[in-house]
PDB file of N, CA and C in Angstrom:
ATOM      1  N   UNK A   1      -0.358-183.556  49.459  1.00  0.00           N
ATOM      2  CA  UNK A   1       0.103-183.687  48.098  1.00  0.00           C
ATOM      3  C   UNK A   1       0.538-182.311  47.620  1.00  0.00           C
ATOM      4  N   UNK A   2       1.889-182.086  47.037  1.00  0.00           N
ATOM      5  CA  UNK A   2       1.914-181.183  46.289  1.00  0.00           C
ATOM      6  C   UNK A   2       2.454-181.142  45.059  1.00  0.00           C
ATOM      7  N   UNK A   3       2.647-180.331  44.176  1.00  0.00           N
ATOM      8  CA  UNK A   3       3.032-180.359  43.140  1.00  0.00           C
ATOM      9  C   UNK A   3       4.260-179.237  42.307  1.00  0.00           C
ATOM     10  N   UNK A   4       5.023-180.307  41.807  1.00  0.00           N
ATOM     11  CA  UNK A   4       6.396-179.533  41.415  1.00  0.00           C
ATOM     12  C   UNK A   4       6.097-179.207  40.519  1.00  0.00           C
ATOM     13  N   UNK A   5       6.385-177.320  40.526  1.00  0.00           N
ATOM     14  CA  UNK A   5       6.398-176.882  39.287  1.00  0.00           C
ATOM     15  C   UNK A   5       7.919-175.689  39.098  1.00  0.00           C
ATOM     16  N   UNK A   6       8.457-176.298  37.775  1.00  0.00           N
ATOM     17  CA  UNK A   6       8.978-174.970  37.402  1.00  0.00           C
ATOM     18  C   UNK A   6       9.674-173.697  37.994  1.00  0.00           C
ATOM     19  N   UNK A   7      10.903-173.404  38.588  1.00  0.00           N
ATOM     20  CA  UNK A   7      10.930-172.200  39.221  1.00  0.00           C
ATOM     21  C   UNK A   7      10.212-171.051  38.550  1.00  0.00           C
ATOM     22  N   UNK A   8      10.430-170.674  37.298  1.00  0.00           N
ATOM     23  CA  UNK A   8       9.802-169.870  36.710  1.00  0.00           C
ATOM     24  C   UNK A   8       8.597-169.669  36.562  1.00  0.00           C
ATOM     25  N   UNK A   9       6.955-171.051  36.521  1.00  0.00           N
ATOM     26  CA  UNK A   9       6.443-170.924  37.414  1.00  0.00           C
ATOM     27  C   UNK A   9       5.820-170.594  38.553  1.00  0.00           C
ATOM     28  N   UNK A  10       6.504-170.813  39.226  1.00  0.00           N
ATOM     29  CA  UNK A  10       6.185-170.530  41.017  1.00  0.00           C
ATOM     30  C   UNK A  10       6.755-169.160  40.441  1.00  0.00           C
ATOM     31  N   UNK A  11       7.403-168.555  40.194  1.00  0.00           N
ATOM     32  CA  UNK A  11       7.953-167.027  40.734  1.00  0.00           C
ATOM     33  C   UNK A  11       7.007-166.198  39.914  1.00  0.00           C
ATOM     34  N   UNK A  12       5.736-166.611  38.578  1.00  0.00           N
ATOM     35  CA  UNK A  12       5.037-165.945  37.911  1.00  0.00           C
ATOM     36  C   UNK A  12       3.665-166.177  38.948  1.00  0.00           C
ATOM     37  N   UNK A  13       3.447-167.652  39.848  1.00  0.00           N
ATOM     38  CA  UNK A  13       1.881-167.466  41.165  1.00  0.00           C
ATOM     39  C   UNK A  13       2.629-166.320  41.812  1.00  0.00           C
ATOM     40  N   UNK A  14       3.974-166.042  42.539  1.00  0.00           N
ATOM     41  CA  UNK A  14       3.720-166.210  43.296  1.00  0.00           C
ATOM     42  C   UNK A  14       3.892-164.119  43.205  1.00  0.00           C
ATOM     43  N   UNK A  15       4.662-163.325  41.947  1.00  0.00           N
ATOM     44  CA  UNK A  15       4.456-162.415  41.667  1.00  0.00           C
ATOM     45  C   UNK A  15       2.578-161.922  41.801  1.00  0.00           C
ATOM     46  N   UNK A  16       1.835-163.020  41.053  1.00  0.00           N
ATOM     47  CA  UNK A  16       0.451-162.810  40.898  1.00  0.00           C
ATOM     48  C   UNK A  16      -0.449-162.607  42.125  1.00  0.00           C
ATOM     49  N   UNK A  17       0.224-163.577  43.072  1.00  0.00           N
ATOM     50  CA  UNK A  17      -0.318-163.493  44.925  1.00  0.00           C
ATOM     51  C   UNK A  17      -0.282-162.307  45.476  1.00  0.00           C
ATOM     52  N   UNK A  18       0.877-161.260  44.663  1.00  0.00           N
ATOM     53  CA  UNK A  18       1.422-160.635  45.269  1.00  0.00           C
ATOM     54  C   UNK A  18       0.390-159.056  44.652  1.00  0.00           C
ATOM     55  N   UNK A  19       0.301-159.519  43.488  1.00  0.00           N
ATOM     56  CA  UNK A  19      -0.543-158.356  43.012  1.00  0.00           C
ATOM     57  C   UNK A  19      -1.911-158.131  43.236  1.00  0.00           C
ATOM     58  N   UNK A  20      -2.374-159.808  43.559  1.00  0.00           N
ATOM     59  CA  UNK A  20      -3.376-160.059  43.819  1.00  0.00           C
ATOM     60  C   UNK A  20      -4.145-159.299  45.634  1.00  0.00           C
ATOM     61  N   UNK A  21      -3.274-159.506  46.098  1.00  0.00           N
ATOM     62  CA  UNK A  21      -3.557-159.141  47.441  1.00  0.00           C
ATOM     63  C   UNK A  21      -3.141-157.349  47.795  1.00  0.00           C
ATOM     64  N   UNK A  22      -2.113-156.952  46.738  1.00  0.00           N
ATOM     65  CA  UNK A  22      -2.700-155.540  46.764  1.00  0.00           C
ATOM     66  C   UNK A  22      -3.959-155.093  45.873  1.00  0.00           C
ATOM     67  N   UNK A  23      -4.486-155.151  44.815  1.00  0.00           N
ATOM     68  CA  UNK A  23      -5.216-154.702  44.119  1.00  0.00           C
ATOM     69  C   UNK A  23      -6.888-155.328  45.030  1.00  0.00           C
ATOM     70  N   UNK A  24      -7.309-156.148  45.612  1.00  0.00           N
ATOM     71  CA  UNK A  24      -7.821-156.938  45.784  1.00  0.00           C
ATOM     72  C   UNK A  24      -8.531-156.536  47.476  1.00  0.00           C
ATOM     73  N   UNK A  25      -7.296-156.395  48.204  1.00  0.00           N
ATOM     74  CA  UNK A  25      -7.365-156.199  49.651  1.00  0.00           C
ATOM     75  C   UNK A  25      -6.712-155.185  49.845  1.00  0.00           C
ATOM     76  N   UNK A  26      -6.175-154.417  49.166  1.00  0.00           N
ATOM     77  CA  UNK A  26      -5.449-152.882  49.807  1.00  0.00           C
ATOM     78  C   UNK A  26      -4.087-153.329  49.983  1.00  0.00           C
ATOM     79  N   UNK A  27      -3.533-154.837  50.316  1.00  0.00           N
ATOM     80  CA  UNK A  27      -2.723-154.932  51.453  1.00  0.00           C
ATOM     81  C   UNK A  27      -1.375-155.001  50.710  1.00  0.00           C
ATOM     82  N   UNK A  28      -0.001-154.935  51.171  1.00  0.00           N
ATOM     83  CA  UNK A  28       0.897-154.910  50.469  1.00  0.00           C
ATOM     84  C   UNK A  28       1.461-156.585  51.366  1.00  0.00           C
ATOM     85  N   UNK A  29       2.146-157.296  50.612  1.00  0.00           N
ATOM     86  CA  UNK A  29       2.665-158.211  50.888  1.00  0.00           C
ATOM     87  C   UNK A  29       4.149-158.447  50.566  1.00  0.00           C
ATOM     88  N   UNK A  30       4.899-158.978  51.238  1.00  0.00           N
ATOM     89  CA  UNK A  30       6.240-159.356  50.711  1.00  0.00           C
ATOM     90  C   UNK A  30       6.299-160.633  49.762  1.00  0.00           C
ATOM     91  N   UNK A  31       7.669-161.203  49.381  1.00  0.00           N
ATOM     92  CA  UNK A  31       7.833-162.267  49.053  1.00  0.00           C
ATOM     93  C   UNK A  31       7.944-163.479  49.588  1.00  0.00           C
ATOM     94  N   UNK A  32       7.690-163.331  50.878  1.00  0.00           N
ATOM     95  CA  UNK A  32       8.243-164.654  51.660  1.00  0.00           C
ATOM     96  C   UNK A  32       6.916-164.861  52.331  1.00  0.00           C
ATOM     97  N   UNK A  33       5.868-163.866  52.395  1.00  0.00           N
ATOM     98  CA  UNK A  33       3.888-163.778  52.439  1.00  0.00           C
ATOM     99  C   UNK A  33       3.822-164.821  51.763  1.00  0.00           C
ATOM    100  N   UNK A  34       3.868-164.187  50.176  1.00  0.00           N
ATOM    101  CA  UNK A  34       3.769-165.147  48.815  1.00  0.00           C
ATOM    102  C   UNK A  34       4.042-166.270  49.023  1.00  0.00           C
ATOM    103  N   UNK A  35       5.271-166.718  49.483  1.00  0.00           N
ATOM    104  CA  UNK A  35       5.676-167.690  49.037  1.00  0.00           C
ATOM    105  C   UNK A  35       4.936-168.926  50.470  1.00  0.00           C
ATOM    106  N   UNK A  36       4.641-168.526  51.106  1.00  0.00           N
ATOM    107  CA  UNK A  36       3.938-169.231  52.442  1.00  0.00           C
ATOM    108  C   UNK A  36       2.584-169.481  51.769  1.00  0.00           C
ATOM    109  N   UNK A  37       1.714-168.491  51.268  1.00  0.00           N
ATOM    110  CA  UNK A  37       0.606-168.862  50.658  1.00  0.00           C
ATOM    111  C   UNK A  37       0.337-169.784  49.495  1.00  0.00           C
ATOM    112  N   UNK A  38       1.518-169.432  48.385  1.00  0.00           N
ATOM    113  CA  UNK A  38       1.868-170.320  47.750  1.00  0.00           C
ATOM    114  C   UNK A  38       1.419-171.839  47.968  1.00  0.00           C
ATOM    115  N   UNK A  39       2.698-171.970  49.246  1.00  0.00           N
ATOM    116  CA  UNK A  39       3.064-173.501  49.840  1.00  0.00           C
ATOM    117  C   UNK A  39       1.785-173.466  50.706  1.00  0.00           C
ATOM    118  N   UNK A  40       0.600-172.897  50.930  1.00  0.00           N
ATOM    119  CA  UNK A  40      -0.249-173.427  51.532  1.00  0.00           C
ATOM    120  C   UNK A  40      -1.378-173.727  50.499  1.00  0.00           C
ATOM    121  N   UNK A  41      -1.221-172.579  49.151  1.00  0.00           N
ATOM    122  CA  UNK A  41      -2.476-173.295  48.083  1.00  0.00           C
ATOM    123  C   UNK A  41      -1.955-174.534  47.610  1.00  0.00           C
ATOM    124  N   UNK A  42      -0.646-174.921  47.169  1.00  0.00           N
ATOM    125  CA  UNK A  42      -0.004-175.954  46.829  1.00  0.00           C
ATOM    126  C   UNK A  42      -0.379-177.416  47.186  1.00  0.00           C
ATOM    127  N   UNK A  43      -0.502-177.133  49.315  1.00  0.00           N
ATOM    128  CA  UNK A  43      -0.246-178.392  49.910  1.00  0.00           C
ATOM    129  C   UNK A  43      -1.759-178.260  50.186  1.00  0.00           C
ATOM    130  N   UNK A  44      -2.509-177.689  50.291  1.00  0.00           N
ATOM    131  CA  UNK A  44      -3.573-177.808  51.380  1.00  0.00           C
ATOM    132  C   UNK A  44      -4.929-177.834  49.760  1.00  0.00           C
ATOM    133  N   UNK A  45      -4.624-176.793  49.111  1.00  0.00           N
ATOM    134  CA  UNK A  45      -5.960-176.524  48.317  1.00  0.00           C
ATOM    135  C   UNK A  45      -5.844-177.411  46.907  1.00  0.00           C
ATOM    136  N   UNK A  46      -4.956-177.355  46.159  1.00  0.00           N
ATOM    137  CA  UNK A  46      -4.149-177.805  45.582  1.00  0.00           C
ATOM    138  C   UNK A  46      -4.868-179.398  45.029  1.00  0.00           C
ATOM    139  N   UNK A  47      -5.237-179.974  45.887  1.00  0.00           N
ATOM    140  CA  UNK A  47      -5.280-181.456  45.745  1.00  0.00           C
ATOM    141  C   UNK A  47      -6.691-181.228  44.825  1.00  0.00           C
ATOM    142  N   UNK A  48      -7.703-180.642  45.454  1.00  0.00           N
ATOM    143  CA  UNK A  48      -9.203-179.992  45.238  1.00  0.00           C
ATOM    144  C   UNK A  48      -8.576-180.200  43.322  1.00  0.00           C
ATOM    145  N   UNK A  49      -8.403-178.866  43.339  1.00  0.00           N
ATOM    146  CA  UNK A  49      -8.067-178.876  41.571  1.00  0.00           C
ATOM    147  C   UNK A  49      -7.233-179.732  40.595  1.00  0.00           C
ATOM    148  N   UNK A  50      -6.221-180.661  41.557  1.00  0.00           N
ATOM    149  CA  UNK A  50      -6.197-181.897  40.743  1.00  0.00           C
ATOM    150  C   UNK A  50      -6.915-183.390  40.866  1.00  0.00           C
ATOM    151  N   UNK A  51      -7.789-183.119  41.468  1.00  0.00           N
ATOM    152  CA  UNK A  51      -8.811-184.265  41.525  1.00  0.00           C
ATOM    153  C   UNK A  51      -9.882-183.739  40.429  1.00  0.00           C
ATOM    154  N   UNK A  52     -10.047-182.677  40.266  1.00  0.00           N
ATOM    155  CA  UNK A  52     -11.262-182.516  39.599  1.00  0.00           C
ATOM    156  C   UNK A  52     -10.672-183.049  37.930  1.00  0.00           C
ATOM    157  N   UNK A  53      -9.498-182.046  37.741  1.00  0.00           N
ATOM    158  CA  UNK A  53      -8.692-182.254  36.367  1.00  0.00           C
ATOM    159  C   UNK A  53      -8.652-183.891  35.942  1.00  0.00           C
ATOM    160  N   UNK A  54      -8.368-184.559  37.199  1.00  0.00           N
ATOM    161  CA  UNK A  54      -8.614-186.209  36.845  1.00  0.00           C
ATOM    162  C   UNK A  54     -10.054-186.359  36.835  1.00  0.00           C
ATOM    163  N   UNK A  55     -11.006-186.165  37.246  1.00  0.00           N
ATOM    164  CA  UNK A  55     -12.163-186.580  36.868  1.00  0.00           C
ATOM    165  C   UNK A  55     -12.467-186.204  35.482  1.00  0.00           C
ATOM    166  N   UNK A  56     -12.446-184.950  34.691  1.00  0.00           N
ATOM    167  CA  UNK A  56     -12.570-184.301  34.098  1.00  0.00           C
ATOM    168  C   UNK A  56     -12.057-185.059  32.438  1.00  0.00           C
ATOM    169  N   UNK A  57     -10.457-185.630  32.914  1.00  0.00           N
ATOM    170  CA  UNK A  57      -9.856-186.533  32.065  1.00  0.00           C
ATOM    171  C   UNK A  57     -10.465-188.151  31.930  1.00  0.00           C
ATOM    172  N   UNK A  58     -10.818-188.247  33.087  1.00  0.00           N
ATOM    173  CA  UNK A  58     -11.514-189.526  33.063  1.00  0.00           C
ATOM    174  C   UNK A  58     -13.177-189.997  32.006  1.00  0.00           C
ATOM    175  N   UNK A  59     -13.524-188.648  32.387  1.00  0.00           N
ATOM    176  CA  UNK A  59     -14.948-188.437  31.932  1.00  0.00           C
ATOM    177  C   UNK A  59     -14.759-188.409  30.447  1.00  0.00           C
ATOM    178  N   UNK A  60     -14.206-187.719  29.757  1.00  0.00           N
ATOM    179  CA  UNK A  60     -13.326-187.552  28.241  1.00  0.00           C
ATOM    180  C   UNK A  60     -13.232-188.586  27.836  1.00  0.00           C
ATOM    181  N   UNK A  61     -12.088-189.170  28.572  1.00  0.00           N
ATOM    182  CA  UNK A  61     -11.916-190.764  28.121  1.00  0.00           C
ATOM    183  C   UNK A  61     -13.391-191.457  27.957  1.00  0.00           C
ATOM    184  N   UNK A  62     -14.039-191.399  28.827  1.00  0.00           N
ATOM    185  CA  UNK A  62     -15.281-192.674  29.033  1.00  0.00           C
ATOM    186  C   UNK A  62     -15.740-192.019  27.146  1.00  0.00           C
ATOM    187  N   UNK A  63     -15.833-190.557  27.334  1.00  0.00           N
ATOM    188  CA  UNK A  63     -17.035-190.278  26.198  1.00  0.00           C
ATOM    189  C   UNK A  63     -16.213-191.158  25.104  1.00  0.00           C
ATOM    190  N   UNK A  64     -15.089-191.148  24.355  1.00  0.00           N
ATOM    191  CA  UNK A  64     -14.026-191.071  23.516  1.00  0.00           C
ATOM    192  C   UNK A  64     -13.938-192.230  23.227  1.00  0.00           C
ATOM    193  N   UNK A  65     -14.077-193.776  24.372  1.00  0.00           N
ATOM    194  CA  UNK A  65     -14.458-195.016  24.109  1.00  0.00           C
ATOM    195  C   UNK A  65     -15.747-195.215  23.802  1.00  0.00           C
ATOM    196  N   UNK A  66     -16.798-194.485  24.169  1.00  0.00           N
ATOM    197  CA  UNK A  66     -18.310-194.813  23.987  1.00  0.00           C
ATOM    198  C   UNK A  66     -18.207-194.640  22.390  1.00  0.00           C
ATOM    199  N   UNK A  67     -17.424-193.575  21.726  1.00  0.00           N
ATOM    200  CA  UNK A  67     -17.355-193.131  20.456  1.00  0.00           C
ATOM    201  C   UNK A  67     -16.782-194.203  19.521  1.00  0.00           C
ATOM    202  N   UNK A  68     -15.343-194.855  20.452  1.00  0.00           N
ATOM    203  CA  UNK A  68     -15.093-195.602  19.711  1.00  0.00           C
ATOM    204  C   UNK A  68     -15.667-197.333  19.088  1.00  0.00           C
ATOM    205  N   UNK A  69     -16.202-197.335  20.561  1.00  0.00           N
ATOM    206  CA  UNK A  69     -17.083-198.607  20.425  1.00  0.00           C
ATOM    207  C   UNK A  69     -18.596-198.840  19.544  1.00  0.00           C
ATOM    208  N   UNK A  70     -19.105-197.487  19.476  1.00  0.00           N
ATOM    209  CA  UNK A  70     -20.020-196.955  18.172  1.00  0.00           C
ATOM    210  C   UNK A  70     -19.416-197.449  16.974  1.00  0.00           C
ATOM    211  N   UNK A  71     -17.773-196.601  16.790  1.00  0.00           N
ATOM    212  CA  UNK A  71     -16.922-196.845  15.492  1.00  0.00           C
ATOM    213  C   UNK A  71     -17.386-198.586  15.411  1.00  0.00           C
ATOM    214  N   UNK A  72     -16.791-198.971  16.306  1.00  0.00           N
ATOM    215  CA  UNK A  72     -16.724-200.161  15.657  1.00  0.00           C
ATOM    216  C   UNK A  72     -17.789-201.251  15.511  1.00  0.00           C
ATOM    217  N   UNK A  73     -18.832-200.851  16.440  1.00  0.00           N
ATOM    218  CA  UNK A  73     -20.223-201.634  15.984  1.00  0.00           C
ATOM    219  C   UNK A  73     -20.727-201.474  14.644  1.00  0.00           C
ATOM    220  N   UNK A  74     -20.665-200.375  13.660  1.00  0.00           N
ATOM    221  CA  UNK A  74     -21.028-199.832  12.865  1.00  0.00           C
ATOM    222  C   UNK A  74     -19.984-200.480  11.600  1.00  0.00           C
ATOM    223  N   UNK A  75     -18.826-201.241  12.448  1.00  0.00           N
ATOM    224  CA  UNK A  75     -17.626-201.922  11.175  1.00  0.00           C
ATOM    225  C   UNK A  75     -18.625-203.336  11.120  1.00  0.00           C
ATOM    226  N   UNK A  76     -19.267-203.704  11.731  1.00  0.00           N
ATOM    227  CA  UNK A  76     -19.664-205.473  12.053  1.00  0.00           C
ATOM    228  C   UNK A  76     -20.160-205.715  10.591  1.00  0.00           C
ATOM    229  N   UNK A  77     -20.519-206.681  10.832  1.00  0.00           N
ATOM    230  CA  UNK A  77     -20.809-207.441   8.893  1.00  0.00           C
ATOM    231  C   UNK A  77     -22.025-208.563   9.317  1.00  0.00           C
ATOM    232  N   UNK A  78     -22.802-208.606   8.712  1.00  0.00           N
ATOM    233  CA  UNK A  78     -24.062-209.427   8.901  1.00  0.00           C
ATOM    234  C   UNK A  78     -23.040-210.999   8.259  1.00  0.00           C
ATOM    235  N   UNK A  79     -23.517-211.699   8.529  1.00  0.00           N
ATOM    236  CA  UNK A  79     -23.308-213.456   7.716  1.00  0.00           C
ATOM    237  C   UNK A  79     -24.064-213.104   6.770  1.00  0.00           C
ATOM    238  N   UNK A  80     -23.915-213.854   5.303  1.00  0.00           N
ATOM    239  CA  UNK A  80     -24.977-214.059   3.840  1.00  0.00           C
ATOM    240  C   UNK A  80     -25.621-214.945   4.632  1.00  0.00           C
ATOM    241  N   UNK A  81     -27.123-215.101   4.515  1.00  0.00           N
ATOM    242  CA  UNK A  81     -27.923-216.104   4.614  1.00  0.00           C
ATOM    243  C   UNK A  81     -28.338-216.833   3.525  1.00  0.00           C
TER     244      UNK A  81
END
């Protein structure tokens, strides 16, 4: 799985990969390093952090109906006896 983003985007990871791996590891890297690592956090790691983001959204939701179904128990109306 990967995910389309933006040229502008990708050219702000992939500047960041780039700074990242000198400041980080000493090492100097090119752009075409970057852009391989990139396409390997993209395709390979990538999936990891949008599975969680869906759980994350999912979990929200659940709370957000529990809230709303409160709302509306709290609308109910007894019968006059």
């Amino acid at each position: 799985m990967s995910f389309r983003l933006p040229n502008n985007h990708k050219q702000d990871i992939k500047e960041k990969i780039i700074e990242y791996f000198y400041r980080e590891r000493g090492e100097e890297i090119g752009d075409l390093a970057a852009e391989n690592f990139f396409h390997f956090l993209n395709e390979d790691v990538g999936v990891y952090f949008y599975n969680q983001g869906i759980q994350d959204a999912k979990s929200m939701v659940e709370q957000k109906m529990m809230g709303l179904e409160e709302d509306l128990e709290s609308l109910r109306k007894l019968p006059k006896r």
